[in-house]
Protein backbone atom coordinates (compact mmCIF):
# COMPACT_ATOMS: atom_id res chain seq x y z
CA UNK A 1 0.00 0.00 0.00
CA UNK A 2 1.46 3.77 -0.83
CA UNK A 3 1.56 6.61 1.57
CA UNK A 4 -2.18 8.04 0.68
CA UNK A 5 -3.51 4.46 0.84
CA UNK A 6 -2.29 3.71 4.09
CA UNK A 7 -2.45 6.90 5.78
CA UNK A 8 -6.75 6.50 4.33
CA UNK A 9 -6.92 2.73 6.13
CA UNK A 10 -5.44 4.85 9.08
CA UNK A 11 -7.90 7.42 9.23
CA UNK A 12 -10.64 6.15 7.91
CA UNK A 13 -10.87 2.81 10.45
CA UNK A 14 -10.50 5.00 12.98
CA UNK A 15 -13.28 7.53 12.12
CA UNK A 16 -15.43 4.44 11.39
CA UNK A 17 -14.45 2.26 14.68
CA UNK A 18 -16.18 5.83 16.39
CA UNK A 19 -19.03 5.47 14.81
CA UNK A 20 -19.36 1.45 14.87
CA UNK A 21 -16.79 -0.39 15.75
CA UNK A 22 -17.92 -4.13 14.99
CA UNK A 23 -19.22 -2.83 11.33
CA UNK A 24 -15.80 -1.72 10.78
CA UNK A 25 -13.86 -5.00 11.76
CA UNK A 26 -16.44 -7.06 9.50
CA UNK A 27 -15.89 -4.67 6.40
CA UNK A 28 -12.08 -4.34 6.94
CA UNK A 29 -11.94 -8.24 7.66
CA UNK A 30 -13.80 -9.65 4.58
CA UNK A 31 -12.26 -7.27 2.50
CA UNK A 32 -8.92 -8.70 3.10
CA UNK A 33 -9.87 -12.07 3.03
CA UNK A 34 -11.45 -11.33 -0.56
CA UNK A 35 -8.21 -9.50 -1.70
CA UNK A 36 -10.12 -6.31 -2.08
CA UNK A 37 -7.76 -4.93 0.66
CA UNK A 38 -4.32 -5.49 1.86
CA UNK A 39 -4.07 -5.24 5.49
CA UNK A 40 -0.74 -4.66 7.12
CA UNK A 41 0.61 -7.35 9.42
CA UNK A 42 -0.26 -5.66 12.15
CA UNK A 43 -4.12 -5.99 11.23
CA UNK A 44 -3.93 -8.85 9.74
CA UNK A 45 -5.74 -10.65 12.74
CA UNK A 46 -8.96 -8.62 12.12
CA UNK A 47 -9.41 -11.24 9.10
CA UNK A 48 -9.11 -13.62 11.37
CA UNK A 49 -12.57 -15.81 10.95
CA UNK A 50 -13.31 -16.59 14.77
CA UNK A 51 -12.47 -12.62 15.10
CA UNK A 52 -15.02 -12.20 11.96
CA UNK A 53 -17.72 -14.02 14.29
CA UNK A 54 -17.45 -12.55 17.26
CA UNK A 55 -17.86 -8.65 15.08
CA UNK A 56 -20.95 -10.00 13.76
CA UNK A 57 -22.53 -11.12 16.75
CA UNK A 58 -21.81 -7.83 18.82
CA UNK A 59 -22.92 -6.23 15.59
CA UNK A 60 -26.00 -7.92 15.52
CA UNK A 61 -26.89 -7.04 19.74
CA UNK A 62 -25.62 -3.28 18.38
CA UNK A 63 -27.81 -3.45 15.67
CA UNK A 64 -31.01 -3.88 17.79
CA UNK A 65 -29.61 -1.46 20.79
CA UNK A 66 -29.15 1.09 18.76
CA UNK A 67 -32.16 1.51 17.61
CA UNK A 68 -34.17 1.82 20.80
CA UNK A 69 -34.18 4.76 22.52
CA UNK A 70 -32.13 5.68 25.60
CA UNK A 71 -30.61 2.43 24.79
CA UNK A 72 -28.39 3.48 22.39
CA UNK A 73 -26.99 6.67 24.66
CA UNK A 74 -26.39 4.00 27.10
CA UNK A 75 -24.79 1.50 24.57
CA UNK A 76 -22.97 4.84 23.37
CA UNK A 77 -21.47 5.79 27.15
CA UNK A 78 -20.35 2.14 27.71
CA UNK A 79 -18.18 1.80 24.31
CA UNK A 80 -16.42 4.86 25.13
CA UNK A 81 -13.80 3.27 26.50
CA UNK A 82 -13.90 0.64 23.22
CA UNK A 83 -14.53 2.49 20.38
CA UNK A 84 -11.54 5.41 21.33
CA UNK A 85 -8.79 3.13 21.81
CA UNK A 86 -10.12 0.59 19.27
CA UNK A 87 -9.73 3.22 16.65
CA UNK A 88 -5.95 4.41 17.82
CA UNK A 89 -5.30 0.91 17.99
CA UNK A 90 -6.41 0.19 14.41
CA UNK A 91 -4.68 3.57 13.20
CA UNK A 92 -1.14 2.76 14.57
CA UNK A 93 -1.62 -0.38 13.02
CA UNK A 94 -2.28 0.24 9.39
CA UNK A 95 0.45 3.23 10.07
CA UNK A 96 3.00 0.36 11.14
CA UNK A 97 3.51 -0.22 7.55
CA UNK A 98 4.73 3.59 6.61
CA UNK A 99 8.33 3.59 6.79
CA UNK A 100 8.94 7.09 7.26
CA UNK A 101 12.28 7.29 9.12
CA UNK A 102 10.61 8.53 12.18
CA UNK A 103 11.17 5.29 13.86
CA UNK A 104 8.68 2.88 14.95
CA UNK A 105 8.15 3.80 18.28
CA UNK A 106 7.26 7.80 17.64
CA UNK A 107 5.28 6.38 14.45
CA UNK A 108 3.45 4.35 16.53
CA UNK A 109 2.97 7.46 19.37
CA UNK A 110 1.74 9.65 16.60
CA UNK A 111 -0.35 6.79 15.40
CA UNK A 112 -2.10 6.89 18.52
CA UNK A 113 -2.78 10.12 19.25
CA UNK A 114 -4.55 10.68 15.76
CA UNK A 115 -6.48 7.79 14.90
CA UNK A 116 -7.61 8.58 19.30
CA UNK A 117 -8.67 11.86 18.37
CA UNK A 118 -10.31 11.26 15.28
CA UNK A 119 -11.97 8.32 16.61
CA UNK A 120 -12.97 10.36 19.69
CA UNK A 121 -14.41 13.52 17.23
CA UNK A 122 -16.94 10.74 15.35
CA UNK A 123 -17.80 8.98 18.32
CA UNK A 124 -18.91 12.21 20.76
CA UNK A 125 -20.51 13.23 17.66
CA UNK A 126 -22.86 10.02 17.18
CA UNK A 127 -22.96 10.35 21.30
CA UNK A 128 -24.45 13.61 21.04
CA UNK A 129 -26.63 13.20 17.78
CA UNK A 130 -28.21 10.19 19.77
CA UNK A 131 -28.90 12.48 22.79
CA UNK A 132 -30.48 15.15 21.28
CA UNK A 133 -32.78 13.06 18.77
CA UNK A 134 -33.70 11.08 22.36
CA UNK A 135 -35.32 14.49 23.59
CA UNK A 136 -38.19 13.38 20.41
CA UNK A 137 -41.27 11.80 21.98
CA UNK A 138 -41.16 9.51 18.43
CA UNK A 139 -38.76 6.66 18.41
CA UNK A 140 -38.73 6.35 14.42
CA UNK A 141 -36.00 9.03 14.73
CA UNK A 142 -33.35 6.51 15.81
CA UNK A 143 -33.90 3.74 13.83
CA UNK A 144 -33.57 6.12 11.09
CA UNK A 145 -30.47 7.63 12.22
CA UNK A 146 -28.99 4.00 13.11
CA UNK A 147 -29.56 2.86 9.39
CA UNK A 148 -27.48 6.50 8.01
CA UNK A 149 -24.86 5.58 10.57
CA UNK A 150 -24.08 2.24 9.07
CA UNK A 151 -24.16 3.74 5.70
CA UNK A 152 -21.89 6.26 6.74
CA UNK A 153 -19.70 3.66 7.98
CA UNK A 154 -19.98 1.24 4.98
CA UNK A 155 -19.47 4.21 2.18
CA UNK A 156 -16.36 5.41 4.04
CA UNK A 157 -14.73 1.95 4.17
CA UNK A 158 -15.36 1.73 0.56
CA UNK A 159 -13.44 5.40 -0.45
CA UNK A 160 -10.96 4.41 1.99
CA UNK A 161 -10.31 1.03 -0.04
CA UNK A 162 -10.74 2.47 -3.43
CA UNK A 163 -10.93 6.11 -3.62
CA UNK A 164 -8.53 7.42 -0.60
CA UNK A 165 -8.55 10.94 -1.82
CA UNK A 166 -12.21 11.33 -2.09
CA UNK A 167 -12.21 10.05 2.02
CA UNK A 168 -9.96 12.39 2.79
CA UNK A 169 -12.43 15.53 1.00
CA UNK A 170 -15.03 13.96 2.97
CA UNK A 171 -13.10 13.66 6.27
CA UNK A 172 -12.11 16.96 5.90
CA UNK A 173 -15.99 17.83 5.34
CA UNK A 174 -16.73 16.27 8.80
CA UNK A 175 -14.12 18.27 10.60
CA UNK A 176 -15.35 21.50 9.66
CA UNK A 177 -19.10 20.18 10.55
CA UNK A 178 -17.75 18.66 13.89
CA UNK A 179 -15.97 22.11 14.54
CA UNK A 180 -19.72 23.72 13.90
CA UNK A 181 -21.98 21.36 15.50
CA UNK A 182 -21.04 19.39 18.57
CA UNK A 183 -20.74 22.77 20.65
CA UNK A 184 -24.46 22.96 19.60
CA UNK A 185 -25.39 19.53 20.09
CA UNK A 186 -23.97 19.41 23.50
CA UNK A 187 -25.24 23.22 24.27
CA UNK A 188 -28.85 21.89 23.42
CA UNK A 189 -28.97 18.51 25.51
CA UNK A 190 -27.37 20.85 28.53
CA UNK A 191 -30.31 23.35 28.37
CA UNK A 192 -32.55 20.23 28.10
CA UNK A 193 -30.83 18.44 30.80
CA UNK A 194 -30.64 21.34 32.74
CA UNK A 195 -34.04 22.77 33.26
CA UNK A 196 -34.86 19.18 34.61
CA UNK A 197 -35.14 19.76 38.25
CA UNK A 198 -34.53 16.05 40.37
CA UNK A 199 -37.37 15.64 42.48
CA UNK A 200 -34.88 15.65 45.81
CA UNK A 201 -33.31 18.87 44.66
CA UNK A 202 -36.36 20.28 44.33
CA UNK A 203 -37.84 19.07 47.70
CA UNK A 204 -34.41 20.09 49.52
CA UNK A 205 -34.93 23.61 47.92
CA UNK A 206 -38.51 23.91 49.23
CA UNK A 207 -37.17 23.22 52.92
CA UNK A 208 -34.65 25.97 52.44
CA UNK A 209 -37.30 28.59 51.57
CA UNK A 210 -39.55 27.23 54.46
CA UNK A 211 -36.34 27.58 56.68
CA UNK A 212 -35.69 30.63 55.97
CA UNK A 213 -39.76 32.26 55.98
CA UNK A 214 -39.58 30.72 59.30
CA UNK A 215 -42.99 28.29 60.72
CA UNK A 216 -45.25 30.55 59.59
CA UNK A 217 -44.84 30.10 55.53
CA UNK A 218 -47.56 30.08 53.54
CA UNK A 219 -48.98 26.71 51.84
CA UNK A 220 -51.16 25.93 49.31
CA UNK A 221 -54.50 25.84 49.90
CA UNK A 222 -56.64 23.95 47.11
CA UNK A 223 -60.14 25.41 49.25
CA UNK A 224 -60.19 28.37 47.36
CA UNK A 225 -59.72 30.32 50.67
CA UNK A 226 -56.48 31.53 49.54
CA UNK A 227 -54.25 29.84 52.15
CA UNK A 228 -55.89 32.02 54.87
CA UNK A 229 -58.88 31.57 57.07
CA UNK A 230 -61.98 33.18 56.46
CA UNK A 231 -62.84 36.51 58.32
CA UNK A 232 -66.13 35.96 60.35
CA UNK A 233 -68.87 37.26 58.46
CA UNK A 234 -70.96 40.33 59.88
CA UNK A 235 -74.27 38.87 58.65
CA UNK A 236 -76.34 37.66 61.60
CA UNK A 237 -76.83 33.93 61.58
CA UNK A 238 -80.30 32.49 61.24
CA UNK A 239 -81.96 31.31 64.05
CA UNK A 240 -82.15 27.33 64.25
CA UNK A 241 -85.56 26.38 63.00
């Protein structure tokens, strides 16, 4: 593989392991085991077949997860700590076979800290989308979203094998939308978040304004007497019959 090609498996595993991580190892895998794609040695175990299996059946629990809501943010908050280092891992690996005289272990370093961060920027961002769409009372939204994520995933894998420099116009399209619309993603779910109230924090805050009116505050009276007892009335009363 040349320089573009390689530095494109790099990149573009890692963008796609943030998105979905087990779609990525079963595209990546099969393709090399089909000769459509020439993994370096270093990845060579992803077309491993018992590896293949074990993609496609956390693929398949993904599959249904994310498409339910609140689910899929949870599914999204555990593979955090998967997807991230999954996609440095896989971008230090397909950089492994760049010989760039930088030596192997600051190649690997730098391998690391990009395909992290670039796995990080698509992940947060599917995090976030996934937040915000769960604010909809309709739950068509995700399964909708689910299915454009997986053809996100699937169409980058295929520039990345046979049309680098297109993936790299269209990764360079996704930084300047990350750059423009995570701050209001997370800004959004925040507010939503935000004017939430816990019950407890609201009850705790209700002692503290009793506390400090003292015994005597005022509660709400549903008898239409306004929270007050009625004067006595001047009118005489009748006489019992």
């Amino acid at each position: 593989m040349g320089v573009i090609e390689t530095l494109a498996l790099g990149m573009g595993g890692a963008w796609a392991s943030g998105v979905n991580l087990y779609g990525t190892v079963i595209v990546l895998g099969l393709m090399n085991n089909f000769g459509l794609l020439d993994l370096p040695s270093e990845l060579q175990i992803m077309g491993s077949w018992w590896v293949l299996t074990l993609a496609i059946f956390l693929y398949l629990i993904e599959f249904v997860a994310d498409k339910i809501p609140i689910v899929d943010s949870i599914w999204d908050a555990i593979h955090t700590f998967i997807r991230i280092p999954a996609g440095a891992l896989l971008a230090a690996g397909a950089m492994s076979g760049l010989d760039v005289g930088m030596g192997d272990g600051m190649q690997t370093a730098i391998g690391l800290l990009v395909g992290g961060t670039v796995a990080a920027g698509s992940h947060f961002t599917k995090a976030g989308s996934r937040a915000a769409i769960n604010t909809s009372p309709e739950p068509f939204s995700n399964s909708v979203a689910s299915i454009a994520e997986d053809v996100a995933v699937f169409g980058a894998l295929y520039t990345v094998a046979f049309h680098p420099v297109v993936f790299f116009v269209l990764l360079a399209v996704f930084v300047l939308l990350l750059v423009w619309l995570v701050p209001k993603i997370w800004r959004f779910i925040g507010q939503v978040f935000g004017n939430a109230r816990h019950p407890s924090v609201a009850f705790a805050q209700t002692r503290a304004q009793q506390a400090a009116f003292g015994p005597e505050t005022p509660k709400l009276d549903l008898s239409g007497a306004g929270g007050a007892s009625l004067p006595p009335s001047n009118r005489p009363e009748n006489p019992s019959q």
